[in-house]
Protein backbone atom coordinates (compact mmCIF):
# COMPACT_ATOMS: atom_id res chain seq x y z
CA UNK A 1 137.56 126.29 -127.30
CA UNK A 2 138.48 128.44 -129.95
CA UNK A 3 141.30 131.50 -129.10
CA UNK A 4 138.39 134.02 -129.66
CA UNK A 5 136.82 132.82 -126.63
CA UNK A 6 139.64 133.11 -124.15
CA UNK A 7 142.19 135.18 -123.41
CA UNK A 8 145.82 133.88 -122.12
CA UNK A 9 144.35 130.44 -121.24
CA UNK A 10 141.00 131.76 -119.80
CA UNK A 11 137.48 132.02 -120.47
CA UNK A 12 136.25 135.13 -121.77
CA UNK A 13 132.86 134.91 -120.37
CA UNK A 14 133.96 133.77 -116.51
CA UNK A 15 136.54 136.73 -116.51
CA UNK A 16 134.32 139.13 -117.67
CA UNK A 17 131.72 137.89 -114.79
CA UNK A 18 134.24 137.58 -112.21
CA UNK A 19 136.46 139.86 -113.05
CA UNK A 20 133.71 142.67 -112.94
CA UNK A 21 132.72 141.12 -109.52
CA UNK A 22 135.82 141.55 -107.79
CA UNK A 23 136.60 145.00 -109.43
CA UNK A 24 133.04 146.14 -107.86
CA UNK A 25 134.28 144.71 -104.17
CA UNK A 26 137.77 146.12 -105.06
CA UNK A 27 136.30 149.52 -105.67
CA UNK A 28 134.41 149.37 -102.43
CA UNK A 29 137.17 148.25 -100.71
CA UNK A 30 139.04 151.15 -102.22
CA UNK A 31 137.00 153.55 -100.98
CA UNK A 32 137.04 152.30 -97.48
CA UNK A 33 140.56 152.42 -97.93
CA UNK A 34 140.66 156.15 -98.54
CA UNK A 35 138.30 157.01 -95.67
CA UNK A 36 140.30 154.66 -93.21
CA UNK A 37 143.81 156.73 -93.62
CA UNK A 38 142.20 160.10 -93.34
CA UNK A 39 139.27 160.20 -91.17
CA UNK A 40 140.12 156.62 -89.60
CA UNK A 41 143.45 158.10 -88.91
CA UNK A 42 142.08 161.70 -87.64
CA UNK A 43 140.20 159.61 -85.52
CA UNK A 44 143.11 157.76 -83.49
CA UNK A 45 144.86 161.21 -83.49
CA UNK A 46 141.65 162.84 -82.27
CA UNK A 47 141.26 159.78 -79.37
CA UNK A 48 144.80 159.96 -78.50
CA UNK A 49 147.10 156.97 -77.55
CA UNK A 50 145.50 156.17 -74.46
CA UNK A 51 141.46 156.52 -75.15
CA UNK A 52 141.99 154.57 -78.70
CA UNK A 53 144.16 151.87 -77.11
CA UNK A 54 140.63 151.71 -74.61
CA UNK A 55 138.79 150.99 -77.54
CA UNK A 56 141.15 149.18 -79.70
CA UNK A 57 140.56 146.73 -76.44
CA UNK A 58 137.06 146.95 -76.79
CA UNK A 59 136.91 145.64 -79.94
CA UNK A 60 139.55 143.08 -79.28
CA UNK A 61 137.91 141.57 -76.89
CA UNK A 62 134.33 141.50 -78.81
CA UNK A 63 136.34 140.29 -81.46
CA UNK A 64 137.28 137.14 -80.03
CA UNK A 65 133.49 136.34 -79.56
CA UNK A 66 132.53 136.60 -83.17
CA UNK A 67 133.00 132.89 -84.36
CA UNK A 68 130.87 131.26 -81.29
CA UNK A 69 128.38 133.97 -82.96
CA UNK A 70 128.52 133.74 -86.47
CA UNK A 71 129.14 129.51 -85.85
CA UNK A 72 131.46 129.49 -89.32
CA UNK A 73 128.19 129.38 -91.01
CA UNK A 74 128.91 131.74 -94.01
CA UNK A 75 131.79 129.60 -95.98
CA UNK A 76 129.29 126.65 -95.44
CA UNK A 77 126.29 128.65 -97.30
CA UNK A 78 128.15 129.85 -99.73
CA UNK A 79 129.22 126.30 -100.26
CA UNK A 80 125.92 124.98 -100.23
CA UNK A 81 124.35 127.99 -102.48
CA UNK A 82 126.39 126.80 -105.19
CA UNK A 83 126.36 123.04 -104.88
CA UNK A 84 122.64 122.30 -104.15
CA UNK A 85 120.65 125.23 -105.32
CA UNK A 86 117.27 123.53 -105.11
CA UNK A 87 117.71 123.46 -101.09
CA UNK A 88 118.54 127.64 -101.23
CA UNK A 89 115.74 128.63 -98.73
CA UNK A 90 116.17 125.19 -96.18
CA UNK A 91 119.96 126.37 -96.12
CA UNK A 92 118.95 130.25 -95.52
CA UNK A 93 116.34 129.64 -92.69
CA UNK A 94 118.67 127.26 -90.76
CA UNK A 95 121.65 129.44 -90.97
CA UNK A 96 119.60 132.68 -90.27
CA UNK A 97 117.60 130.83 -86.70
CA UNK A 98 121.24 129.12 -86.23
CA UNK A 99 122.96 132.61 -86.20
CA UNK A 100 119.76 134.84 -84.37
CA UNK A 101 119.85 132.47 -81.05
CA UNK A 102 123.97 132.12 -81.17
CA UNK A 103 124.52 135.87 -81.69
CA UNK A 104 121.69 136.82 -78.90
CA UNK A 105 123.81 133.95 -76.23
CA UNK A 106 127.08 135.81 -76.79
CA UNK A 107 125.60 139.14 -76.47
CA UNK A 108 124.69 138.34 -72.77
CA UNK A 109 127.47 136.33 -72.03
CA UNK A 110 129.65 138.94 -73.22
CA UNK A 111 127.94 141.56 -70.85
CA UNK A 112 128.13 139.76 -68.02
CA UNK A 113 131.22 139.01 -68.69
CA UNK A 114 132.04 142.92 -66.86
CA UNK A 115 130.34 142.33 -63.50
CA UNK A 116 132.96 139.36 -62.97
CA UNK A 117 135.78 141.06 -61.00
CA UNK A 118 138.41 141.27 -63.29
CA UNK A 119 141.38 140.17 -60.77
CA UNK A 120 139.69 136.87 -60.11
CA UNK A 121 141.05 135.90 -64.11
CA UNK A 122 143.98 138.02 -64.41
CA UNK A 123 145.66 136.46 -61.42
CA UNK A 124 145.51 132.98 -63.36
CA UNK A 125 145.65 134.19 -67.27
CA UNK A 126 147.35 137.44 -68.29
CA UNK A 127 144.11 138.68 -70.13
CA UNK A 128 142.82 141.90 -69.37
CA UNK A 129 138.95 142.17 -68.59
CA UNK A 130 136.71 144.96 -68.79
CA UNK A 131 137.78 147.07 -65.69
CA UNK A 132 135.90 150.57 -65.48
CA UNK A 133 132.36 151.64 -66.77
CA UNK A 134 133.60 153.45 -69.91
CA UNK A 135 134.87 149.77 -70.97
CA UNK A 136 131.82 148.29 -70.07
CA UNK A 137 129.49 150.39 -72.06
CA UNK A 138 132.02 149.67 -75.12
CA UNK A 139 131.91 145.80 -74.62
CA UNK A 140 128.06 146.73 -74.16
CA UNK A 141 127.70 148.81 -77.55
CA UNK A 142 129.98 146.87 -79.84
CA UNK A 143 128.46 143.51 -78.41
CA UNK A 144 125.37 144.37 -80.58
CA UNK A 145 126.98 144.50 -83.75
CA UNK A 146 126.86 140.28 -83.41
CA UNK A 147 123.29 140.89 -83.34
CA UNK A 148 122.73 142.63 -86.90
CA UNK A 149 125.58 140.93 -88.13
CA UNK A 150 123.16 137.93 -89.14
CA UNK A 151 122.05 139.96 -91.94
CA UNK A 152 125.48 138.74 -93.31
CA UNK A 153 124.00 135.46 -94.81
CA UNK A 154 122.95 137.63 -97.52
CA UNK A 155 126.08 138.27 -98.35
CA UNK A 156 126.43 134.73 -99.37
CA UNK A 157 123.50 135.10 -101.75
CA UNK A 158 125.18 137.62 -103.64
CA UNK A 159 128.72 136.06 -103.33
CA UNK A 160 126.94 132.28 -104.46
CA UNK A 161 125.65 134.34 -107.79
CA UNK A 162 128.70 136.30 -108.06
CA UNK A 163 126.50 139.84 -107.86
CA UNK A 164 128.83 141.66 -105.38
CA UNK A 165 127.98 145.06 -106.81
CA UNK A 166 124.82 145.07 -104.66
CA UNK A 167 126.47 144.72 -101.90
CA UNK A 168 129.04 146.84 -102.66
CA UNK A 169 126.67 149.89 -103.57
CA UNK A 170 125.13 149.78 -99.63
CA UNK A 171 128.89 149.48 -98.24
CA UNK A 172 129.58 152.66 -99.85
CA UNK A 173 127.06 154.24 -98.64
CA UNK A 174 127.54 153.34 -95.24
CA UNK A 175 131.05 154.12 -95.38
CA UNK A 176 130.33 157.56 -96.28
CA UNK A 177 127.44 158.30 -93.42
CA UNK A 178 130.14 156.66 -91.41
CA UNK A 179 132.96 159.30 -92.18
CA UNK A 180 130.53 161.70 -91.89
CA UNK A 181 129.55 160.69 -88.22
CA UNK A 182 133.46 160.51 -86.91
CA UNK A 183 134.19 163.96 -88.81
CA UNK A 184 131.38 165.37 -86.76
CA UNK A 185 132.30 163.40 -83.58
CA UNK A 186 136.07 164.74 -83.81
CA UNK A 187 134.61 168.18 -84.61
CA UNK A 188 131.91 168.21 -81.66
CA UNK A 189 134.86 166.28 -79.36
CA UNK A 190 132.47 163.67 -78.57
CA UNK A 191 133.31 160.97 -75.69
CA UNK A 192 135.84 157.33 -76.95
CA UNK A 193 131.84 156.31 -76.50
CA UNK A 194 130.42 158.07 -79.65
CA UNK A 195 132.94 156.17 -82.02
CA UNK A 196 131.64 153.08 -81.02
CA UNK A 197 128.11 154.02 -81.90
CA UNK A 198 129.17 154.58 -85.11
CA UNK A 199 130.88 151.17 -85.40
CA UNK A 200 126.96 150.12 -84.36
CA UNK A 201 125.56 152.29 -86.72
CA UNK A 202 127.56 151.02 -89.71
CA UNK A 203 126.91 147.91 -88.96
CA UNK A 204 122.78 148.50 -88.46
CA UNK A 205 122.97 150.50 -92.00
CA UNK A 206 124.44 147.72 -93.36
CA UNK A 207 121.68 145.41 -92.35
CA UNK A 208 118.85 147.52 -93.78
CA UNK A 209 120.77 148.01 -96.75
CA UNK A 210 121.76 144.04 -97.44
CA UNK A 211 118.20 143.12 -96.69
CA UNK A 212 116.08 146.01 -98.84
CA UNK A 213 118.59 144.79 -101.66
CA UNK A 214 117.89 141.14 -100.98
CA UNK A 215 113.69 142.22 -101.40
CA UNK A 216 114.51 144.02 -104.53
CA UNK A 217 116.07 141.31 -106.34
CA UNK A 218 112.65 139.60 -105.64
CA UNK A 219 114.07 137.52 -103.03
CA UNK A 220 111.92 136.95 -99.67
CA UNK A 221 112.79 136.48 -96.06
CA UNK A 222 109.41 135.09 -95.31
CA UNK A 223 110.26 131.77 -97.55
CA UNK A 224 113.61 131.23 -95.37
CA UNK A 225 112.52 127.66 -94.11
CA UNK A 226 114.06 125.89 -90.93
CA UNK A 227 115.23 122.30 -92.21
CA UNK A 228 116.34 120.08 -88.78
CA UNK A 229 118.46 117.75 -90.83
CA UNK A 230 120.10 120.63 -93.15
CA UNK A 231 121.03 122.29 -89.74
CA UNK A 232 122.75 120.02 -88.28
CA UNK A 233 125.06 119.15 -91.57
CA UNK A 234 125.75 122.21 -92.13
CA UNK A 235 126.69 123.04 -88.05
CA UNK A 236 128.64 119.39 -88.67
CA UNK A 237 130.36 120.88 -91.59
CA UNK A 238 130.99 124.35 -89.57
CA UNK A 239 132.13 122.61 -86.69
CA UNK A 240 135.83 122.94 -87.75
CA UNK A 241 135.56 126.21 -89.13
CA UNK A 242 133.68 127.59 -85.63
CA UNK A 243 136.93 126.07 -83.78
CA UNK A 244 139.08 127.36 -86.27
CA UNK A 245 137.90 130.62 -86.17
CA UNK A 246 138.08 130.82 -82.30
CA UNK A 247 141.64 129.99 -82.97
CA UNK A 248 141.93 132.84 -85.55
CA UNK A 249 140.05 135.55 -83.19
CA UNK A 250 142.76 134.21 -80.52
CA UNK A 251 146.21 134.88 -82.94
CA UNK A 252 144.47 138.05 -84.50
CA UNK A 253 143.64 139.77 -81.63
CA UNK A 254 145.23 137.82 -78.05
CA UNK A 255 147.69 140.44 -78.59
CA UNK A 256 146.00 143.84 -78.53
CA UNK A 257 144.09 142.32 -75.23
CA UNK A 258 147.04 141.29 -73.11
CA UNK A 259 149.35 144.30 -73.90
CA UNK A 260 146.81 146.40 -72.00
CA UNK A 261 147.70 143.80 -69.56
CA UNK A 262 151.21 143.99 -69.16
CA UNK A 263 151.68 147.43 -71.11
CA UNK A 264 148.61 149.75 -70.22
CA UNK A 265 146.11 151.90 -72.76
CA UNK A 266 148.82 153.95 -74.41
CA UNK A 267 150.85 151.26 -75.32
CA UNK A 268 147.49 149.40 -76.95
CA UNK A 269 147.09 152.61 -78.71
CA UNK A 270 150.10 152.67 -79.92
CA UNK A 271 150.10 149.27 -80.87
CA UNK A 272 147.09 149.41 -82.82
CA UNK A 273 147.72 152.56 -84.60
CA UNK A 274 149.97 150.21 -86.67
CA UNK A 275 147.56 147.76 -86.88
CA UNK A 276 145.27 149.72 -88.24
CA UNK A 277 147.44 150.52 -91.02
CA UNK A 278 148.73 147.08 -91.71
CA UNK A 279 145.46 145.29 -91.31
CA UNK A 280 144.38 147.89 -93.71
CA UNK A 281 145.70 145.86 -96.65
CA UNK A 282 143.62 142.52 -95.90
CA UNK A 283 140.58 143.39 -97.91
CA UNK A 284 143.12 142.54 -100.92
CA UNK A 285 142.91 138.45 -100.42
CA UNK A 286 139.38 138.43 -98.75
CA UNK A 287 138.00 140.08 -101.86
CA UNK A 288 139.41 138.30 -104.78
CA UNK A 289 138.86 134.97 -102.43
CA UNK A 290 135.92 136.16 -101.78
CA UNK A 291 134.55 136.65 -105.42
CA UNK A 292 136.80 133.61 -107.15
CA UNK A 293 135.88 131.08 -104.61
CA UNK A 294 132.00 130.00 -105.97
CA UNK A 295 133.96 129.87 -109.69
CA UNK A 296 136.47 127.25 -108.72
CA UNK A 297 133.84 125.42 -106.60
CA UNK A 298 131.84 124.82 -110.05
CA UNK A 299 135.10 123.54 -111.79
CA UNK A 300 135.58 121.19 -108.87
CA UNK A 301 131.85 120.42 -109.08
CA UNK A 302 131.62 119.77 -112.93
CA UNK A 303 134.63 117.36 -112.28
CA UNK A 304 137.29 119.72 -114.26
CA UNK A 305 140.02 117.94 -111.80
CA UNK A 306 142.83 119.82 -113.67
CA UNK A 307 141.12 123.29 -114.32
CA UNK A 308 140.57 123.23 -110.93
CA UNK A 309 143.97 122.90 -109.44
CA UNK A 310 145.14 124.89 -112.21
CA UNK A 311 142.65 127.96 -110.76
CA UNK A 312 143.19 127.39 -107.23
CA UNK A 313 146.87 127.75 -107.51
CA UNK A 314 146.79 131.08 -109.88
CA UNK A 315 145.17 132.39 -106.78
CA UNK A 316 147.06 131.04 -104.42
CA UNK A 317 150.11 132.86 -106.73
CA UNK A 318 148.28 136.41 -107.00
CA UNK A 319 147.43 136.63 -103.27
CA UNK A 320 151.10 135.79 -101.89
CA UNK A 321 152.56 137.91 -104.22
CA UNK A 322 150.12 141.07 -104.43
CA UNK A 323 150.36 140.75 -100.07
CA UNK A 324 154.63 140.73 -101.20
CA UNK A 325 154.31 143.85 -102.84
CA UNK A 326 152.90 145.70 -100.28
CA UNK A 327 154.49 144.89 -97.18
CA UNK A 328 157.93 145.44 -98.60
CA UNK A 329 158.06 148.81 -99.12
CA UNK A 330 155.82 149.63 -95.72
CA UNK A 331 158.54 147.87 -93.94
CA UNK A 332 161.57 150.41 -94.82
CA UNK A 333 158.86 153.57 -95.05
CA UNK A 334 157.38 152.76 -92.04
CA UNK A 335 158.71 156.08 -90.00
CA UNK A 336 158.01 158.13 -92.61
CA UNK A 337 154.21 156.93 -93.30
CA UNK A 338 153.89 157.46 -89.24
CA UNK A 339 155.26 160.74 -89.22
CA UNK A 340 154.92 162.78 -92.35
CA UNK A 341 152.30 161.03 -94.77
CA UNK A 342 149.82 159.71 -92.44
CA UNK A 343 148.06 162.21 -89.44
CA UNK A 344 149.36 160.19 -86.62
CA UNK A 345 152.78 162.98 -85.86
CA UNK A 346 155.49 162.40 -84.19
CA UNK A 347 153.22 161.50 -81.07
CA UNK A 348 152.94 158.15 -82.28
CA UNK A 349 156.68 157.43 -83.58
CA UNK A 350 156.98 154.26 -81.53
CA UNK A 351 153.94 152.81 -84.00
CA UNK A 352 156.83 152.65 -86.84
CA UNK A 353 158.58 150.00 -85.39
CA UNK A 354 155.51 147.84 -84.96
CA UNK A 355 154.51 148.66 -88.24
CA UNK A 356 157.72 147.70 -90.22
CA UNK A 357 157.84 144.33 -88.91
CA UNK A 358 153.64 143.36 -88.44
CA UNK A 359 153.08 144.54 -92.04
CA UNK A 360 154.74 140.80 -92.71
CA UNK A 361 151.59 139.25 -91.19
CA UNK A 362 149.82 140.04 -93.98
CA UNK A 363 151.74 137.75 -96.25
CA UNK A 364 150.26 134.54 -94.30
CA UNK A 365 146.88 135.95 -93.75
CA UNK A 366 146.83 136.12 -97.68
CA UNK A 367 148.29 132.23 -98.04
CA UNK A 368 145.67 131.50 -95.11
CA UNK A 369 142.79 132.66 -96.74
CA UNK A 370 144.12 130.62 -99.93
CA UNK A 371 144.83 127.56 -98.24
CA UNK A 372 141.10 127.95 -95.80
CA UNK A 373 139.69 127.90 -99.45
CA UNK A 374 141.35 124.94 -100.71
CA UNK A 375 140.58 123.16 -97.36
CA UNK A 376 137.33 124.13 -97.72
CA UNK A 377 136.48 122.79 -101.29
CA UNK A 378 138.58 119.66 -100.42
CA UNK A 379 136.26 118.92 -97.48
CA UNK A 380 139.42 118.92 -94.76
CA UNK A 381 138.15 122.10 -92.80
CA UNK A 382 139.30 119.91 -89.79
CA UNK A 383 143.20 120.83 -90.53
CA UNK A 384 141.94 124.38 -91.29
CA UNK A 385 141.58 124.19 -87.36
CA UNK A 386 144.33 122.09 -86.26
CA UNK A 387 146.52 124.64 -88.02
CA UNK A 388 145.08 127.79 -86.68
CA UNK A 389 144.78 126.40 -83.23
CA UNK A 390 148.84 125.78 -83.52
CA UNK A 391 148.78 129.51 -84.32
CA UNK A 392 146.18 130.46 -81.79
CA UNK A 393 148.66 128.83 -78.88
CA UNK A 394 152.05 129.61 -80.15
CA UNK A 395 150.57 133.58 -80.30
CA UNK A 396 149.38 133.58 -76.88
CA UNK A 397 152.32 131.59 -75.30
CA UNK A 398 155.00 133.71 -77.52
CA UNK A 399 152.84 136.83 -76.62
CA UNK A 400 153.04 135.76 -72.63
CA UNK A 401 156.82 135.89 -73.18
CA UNK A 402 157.86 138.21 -75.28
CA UNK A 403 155.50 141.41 -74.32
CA UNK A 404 157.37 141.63 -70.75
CA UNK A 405 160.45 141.08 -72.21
CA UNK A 406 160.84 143.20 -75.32
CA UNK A 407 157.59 145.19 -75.63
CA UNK A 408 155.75 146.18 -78.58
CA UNK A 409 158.14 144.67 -81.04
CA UNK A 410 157.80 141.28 -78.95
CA UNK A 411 154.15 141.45 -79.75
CA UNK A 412 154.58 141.62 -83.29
CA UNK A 413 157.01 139.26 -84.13
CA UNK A 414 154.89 136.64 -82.14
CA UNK A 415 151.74 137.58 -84.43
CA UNK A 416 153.54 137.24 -87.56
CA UNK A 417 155.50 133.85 -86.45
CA UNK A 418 151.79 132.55 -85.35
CA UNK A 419 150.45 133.71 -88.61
CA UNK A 420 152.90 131.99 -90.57
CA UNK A 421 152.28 128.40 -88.42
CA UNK A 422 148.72 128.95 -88.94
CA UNK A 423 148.88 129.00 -92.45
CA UNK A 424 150.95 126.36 -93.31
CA UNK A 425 152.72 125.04 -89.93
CA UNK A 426 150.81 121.94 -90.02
CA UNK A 427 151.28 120.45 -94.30
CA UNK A 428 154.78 119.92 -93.13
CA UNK A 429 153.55 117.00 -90.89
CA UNK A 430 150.32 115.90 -92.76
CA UNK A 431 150.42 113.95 -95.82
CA UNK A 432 146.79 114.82 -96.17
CA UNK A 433 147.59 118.31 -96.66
CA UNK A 434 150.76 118.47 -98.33
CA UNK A 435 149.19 119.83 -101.93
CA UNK A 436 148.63 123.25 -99.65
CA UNK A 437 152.78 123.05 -98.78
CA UNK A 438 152.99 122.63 -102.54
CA UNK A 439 151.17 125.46 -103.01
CA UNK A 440 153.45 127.81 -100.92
CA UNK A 441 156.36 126.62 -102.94
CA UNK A 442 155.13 126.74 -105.94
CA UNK A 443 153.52 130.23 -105.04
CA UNK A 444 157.24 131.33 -104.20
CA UNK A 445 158.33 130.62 -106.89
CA UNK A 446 155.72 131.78 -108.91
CA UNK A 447 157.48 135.04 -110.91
CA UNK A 448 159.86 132.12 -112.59
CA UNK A 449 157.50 130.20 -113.06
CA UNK A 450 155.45 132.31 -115.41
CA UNK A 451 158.64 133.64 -116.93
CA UNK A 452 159.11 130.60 -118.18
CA UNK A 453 155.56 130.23 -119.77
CA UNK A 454 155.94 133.84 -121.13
CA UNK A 455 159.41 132.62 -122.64
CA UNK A 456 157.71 129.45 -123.90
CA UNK A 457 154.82 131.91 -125.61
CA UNK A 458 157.28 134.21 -126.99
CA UNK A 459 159.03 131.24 -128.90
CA UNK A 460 156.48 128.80 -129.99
């Protein structure tokens, strides 16, 4: 290929196409961004320690149900999109009946889940359950957010063609309505309850919006086809990643629920209120994942072995090192993004703390997402799981010990030591998966590693 066709080793074309993909999902994810510090932010200062850490709970605990809902069905279609495009509507239809009848289970399950007295659990596990009607109406608003989250499979359709922007044009609108609705609530001082609806409300909008999008591209629902045998490969092929992401829900979120345990609602406000800020930051590897991943499944599929590695690693590289840069300066500026920048105040100082050390989690969610990408286009989603379910019991056990014993901190040091053994704890053991160990050292090692190819460049 001629040097008028690529630019520092690649394509022209493909970085035009997925370069302008991911700068439409980074611009989205931008704006979110912007509305999450302010009105986000007004919003937990508005709530208060106590009624946020309620519904920081909430969520938590809905949270955990997501992957029994969504069955780790979306990697799989996305997949499948790209690899066998003739079968498109056999793989929509059973995904979409596959999701609709999982997502409606959990929604009941997860509301009874509050007439069970609470004590009966919490004397054997330290878990916190839903324990007063305000919580129960939370569980029961936010529990129907799995419902219209089906209309997620779209997603995939867009992601498979590498057309993000329509998605990204109804997540900005939603965004904004959403803003709207918790500027409104805080102005009106509306009930912990109203902010949920609006979690509902976003996620309704976005359903509307994926779907009207989905018609206007001159796509139809009504040729979504059920396919028996494509069902149950691709629930084969999702099996790990359902497990896995059970284990993932656990690590991500085990915490928030049993520090209302030992700790009570302020302390779970507290605790999130950093969260929220340092969770803020994920979009970063999700989206460039996100929109990169159906690229380097072609190379794999066209049988460009080397272009291949060669791509998966360069993203590997960028997501460790762009999730570096961030949560380095966070960690010494913590106290003063609490206090002065951010609208928390001095009423939530003891977020700082939390803050300057959970910030680190980020890191290994970025190498996670990586390596669940590499697993994923090598066919080994089974270590995907055995390595977040390492994570997922090292959180809760470290969490069980260190939350009595040293508090908030205790909480976040377990998260980011589970986050770092569920993103690469297991390729130290497993020769099967020791390219992804290779791929955190080479990733650490990554700014000499390209100063020695600029070097080489300057010289030839």
């Amino acid at each position: 290929m001629s040097n008028k066709n690529t630019f520092l080793g690649f394509d022209k074309k493909g970085l035009q196409k997925y370069g302008s993909n991911t700068i439409w999902l980074l611009v989205e994810k931008a704006i979110r961004f912007i509305t999450g510090i302010w009105v986000g932010l007004l919003t937990v200062k508005y709530l208060g320690a106590a009624q946020y850490g309620k519904l920081e709970y909430t969520i938590s605990f809905v949270f955990l149900m997501i992957p029994f809902a969504s069955l780790g069905l979306n990697s799989i279609l996305t997949r499948q999109l790209v690899a066998d495009k003739e079968n498109n509507l056999f793989y929509f239809g059973s995904a979409f009946w596959l999701r609709f009848f999982a997502a409606i289970f959990i929604i009941l399950f997860l509301n009874s889940i509050g007439i069970i007295t609470p004590s009966s659990i919490e004397e054997i596990l330290p878990i916190a359950l839903p324990s007063d009607s305000t919580e129960r109406w939370l569980v029961f608003i936010l529990s129907l957010n799995l419902f219209f989250n089906v209309s997620d499979l779209v997603t995939s359709h867009f992601q498979a063609q590498v057309r993000s922007h329509f998605i990204v044009k109804i997540q900005i609108f939603v965004i904004l309505v959403s803003a709207a609705l918790k500027l409104i609530g805080i102005w009106k001082e509306y009930s912990v309850l109203f902010f949920a609806v609006v979690l509902l409300i976003e996620t309704i909008l976005t359903a509307v919006g994926l779907f009207l999008m989905y018609f206007k591209t001159g796509e139809k629902v009504n040729k979504w086809k059920w396919n028996s045998p494509i069902a149950k490969v691709m629930l084969r092929d999702a099996m790990p990643l359902i497990f896995s992401g059970i284990a993932v829900s656990i690590y991500m979120r085990i915490d928030q629920i049993m520090i209302k345990q030992f700790l009570g609602d302020e302390a779970s406000g507290y605790y999130g209120a950093a969260v929220r800020i340092s969770e803020m930051w994920y979009f970063v590897p999700v989206v460039f994942a996100g929109s990169l991943f159906p690229a380097i499944v072609e190379l794999q599929k066209n049988g460009n072995s080397e272009k291949y590695k060669k791509r998966m690693q360069q993203l590997f590289d960028f997501l460790l090192w762009s999730a570096i840069a961030i949560a380095l300066p966070i960690t010494f500026l913590s106290e003063w993004i609490i206090v002065d920048v951010l609208p928390y105040g001095k009423e939530f100082l003891p977020s700082a703390a939390v803050l300057s050390v959970h910030v680190w989690g980020g890191v290994f969610v970025a190498t996670g997402v990586a390596g669940s990408r590499w697993l994923l286009a090598e066919n080994k989603q089974v270590f995907n799981f055995l390595q977040t379910s390492l994570g997922a019991i090292l959180n809760f056990v470290l969490n069980w010990y260190c939350i009595p014993k040293y508090g908030l901190l205790g909480a976040a040091y377990a998260t980011v030591i589970s986050y770092a053994v569920a993103s690469f704890g297991c390729s130290f053991f497993l020769p099967q998966i020791f390219p992804l160990l290779k791929m955190h050292v080479l990733g650490i090692l990554a700014p000499f590693r390209y100063l020695i190819i600029l070097i080489r460049t300057l010289f030839k």
